[in-house]
N, C-alpha and C. Protein backbone atom coordinates (compact mmCIF):
# COMPACT_ATOMS: atom_id res chain seq x y z
N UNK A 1 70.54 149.65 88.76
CA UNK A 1 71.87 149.31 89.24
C UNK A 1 72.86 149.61 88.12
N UNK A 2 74.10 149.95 88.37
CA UNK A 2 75.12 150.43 87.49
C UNK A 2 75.68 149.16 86.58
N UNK A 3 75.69 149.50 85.65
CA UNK A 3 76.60 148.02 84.90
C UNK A 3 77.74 147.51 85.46
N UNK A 4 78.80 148.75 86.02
CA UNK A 4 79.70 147.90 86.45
C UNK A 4 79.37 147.03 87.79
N UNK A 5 78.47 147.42 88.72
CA UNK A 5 77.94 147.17 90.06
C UNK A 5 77.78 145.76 89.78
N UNK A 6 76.15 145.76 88.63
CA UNK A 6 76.03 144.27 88.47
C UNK A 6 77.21 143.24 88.10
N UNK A 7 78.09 143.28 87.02
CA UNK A 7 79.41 142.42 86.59
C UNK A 7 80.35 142.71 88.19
N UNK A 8 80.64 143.43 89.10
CA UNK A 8 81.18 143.58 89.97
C UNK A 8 80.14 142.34 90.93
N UNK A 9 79.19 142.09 91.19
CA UNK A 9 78.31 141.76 91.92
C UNK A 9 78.49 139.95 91.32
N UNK A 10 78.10 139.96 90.33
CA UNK A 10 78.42 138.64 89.40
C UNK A 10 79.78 138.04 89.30
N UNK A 11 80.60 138.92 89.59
CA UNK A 11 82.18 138.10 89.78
C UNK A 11 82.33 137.86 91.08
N UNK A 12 81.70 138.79 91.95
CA UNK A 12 82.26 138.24 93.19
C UNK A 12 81.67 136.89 93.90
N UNK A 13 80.17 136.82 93.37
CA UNK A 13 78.85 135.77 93.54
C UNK A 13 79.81 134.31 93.39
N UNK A 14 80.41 134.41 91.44
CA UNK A 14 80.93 133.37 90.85
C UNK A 14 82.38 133.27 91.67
N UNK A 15 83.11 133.66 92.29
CA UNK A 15 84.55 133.32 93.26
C UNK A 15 83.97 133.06 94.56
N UNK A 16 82.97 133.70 95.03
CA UNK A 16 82.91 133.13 96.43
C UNK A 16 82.49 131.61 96.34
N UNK A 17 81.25 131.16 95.16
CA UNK A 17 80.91 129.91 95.17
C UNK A 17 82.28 128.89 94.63
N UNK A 18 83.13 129.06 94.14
CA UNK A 18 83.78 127.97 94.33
C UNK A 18 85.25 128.55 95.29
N UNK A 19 85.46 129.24 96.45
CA UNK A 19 85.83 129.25 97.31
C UNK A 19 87.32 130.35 96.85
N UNK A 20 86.94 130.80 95.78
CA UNK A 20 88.24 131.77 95.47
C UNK A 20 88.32 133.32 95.91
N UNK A 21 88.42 133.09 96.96
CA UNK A 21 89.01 134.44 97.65
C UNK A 21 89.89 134.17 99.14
N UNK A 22 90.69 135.25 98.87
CA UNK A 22 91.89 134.92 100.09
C UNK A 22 91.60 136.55 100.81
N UNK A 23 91.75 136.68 101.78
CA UNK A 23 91.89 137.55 102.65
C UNK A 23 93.37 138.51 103.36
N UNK A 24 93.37 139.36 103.32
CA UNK A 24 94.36 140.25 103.72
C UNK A 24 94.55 140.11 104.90
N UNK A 25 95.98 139.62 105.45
CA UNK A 25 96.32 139.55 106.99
C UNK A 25 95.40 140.20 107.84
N UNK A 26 95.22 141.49 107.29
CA UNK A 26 94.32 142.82 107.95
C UNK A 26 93.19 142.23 108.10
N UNK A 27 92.63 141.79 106.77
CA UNK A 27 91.46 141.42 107.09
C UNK A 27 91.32 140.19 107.86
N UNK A 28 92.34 139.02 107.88
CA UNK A 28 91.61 137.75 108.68
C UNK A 28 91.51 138.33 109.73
N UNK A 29 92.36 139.80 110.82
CA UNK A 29 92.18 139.46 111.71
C UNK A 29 91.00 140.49 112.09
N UNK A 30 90.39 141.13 111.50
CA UNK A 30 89.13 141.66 111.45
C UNK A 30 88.24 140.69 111.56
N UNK A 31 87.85 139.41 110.58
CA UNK A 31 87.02 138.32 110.53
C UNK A 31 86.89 138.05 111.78
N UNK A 32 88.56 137.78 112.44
CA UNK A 32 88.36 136.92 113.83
C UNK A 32 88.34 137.59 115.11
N UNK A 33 88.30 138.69 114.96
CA UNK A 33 87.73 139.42 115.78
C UNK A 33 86.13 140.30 115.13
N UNK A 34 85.47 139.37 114.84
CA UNK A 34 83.89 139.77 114.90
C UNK A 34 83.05 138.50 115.03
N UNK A 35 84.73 137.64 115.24
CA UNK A 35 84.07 135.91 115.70
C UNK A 35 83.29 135.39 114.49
N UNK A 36 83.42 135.34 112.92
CA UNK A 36 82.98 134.56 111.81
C UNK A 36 84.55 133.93 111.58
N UNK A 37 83.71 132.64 110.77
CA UNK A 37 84.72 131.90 110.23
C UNK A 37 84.70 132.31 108.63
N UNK A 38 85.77 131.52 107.96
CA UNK A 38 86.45 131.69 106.94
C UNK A 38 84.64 131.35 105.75
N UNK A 39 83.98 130.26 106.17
CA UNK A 39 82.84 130.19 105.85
C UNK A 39 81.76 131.34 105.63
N UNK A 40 81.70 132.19 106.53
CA UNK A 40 80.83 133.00 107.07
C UNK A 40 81.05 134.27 106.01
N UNK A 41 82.54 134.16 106.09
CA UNK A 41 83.10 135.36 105.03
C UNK A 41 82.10 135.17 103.47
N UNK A 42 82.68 133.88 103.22
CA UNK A 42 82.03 133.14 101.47
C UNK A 42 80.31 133.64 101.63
N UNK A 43 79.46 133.10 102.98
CA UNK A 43 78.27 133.49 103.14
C UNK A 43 78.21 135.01 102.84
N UNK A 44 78.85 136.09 103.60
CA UNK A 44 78.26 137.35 103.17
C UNK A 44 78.67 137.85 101.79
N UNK A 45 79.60 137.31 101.20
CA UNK A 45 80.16 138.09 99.52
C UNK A 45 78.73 137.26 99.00
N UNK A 46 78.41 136.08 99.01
CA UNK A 46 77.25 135.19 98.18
C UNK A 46 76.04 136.06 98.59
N UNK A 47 75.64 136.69 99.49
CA UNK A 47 74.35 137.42 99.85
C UNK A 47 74.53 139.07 99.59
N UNK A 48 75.46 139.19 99.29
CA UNK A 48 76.20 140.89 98.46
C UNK A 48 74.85 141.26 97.45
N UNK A 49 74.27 142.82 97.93
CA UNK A 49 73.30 142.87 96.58
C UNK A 49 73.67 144.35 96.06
N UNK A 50 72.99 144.49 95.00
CA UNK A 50 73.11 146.28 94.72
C UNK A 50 73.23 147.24 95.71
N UNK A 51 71.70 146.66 96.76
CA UNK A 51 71.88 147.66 98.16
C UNK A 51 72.80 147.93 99.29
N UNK A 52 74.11 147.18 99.19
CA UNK A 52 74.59 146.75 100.34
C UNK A 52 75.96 147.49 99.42
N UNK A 53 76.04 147.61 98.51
CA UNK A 53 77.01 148.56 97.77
C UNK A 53 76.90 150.14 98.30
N UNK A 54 78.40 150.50 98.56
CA UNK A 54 78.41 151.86 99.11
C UNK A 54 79.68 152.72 97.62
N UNK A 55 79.95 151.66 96.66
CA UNK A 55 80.29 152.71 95.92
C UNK A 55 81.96 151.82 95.94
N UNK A 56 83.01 152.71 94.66
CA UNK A 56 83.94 151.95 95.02
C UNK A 56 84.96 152.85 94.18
N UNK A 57 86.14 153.36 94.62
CA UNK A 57 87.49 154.08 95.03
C UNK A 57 88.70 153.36 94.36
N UNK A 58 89.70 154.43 93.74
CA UNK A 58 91.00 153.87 92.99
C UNK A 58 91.86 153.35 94.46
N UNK A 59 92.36 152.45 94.14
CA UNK A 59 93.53 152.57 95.35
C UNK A 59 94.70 153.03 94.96
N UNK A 60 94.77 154.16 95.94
CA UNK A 60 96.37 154.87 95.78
C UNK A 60 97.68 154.18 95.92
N UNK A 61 97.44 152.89 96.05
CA UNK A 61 98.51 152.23 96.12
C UNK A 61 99.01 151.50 94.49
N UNK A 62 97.64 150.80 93.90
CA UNK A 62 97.93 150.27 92.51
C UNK A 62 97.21 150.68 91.81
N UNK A 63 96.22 151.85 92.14
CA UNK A 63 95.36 152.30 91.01
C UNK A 63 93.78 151.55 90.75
N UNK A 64 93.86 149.96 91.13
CA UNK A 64 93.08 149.36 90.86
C UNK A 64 91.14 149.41 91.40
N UNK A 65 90.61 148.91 91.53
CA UNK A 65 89.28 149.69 92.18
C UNK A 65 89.08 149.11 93.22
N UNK A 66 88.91 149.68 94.61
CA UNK A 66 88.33 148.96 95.70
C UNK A 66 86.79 149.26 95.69
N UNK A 67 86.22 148.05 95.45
CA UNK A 67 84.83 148.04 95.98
C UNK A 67 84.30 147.78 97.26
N UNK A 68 83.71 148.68 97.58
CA UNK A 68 83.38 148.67 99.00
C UNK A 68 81.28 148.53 99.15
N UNK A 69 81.13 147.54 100.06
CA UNK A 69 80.07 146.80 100.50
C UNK A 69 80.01 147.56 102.23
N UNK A 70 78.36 147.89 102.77
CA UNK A 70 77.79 147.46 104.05
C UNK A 70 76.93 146.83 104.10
N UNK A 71 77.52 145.39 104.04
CA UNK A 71 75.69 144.75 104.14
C UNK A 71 75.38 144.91 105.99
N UNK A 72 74.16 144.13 105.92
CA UNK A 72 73.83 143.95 107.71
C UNK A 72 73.67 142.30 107.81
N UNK A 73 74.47 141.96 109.03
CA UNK A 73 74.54 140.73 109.36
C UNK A 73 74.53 140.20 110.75
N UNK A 74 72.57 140.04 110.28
CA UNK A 74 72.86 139.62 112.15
C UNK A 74 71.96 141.22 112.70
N UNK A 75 71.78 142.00 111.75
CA UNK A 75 71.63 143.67 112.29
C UNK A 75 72.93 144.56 112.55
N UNK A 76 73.99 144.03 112.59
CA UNK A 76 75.35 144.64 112.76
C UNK A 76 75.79 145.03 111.46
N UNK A 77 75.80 146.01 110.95
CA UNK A 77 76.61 146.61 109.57
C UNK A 77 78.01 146.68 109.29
N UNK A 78 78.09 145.64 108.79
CA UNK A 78 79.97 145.02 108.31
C UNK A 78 80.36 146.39 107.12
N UNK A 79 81.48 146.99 107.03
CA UNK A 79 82.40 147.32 106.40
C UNK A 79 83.30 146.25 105.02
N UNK A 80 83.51 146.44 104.11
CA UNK A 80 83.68 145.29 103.30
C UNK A 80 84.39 146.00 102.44
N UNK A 81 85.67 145.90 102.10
CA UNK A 81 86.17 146.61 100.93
C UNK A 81 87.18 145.20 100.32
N UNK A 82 86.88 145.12 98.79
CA UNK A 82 87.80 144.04 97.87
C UNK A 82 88.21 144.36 96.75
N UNK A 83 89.20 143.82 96.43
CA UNK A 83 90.05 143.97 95.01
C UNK A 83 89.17 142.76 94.17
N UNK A 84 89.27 143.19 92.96
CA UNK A 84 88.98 141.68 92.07
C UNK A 84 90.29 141.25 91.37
N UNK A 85 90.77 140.45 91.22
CA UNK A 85 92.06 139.88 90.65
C UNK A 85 91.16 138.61 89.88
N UNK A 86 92.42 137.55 89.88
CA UNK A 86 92.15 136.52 89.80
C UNK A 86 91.32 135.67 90.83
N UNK A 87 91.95 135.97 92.16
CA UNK A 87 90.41 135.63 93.09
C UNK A 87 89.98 137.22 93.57
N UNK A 88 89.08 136.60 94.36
CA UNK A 88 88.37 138.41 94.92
C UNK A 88 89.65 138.30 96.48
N UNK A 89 89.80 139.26 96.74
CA UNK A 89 90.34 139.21 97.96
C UNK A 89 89.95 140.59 98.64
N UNK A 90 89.67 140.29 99.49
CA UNK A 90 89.06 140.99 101.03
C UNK A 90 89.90 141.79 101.22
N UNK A 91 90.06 143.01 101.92
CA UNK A 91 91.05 143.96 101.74
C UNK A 91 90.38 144.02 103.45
N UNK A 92 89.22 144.87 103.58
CA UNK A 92 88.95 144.70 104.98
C UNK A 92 87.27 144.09 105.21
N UNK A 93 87.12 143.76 106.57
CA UNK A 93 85.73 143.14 106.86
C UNK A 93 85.81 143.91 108.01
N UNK A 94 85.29 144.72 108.75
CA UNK A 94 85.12 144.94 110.11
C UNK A 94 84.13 145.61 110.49
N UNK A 95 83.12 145.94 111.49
CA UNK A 95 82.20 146.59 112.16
C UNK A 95 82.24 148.01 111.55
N UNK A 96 80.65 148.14 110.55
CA UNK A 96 81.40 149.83 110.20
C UNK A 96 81.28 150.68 111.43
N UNK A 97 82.67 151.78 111.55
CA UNK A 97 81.99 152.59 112.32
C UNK A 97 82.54 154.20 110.98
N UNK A 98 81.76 154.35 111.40
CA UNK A 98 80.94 155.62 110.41
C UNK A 98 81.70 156.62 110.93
N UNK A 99 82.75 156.94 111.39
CA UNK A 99 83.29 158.48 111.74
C UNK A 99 84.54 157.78 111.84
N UNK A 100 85.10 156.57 111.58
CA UNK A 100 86.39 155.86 111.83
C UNK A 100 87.17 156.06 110.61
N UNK A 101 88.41 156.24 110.33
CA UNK A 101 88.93 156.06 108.89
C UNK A 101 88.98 154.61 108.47
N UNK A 102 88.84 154.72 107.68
CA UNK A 102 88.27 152.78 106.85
C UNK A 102 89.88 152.20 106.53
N UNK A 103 91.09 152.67 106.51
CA UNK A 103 91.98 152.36 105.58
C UNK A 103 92.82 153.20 105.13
């Protein structure tokens, strides 16, 4: 696993357990339309592993890195892209579909 992957993997582990991440308008309403709660969200960043990493992109907006996650939940493969700040925040959560533009 990549060094940054693991410390990427380890910050997000340490904010989801004490409840520090906020979500992007975009994204709550992705969450609530795949029917998870705000809970469910904290559950999949805490079960985030090396494998479920798809790699992670400057954003052309601030430069900063979006890391992007597919884990499977349930057998359904979530889409997952986040900023790390001061909390982690969710940029998007939604059903990947694989020929869709992500963003």
């Amino acid at each position: 696993m990549a060094r940054w992957l693991a410390k990427v993997l380890s910050r997000v582990h340490d904010l989801a357990a004490t409840g520090r991440v906020r979500l992007t308008y975009k994204a709550a309403r992705e969450v609530a339309a795949l029917a998870l709660s705000p809970e469910d969200v904290l559950d999949v960043l805490l079960a985030l592993t090396g494998d479920d990493s798809v790699g992670r992109t400057a954003s052309a907006a601030s430069g900063e890195w979006l890391y992007i996650f597919k884990p499977d939940i349930s057998g359904q493969t979530v889409y997952v892209k986040l900023i790390l700040r001061l909390d982690c925040i969710v940029v998007s959560f939604h059903e990947d579909e694989a020929d869709a533009d992500e963003d």
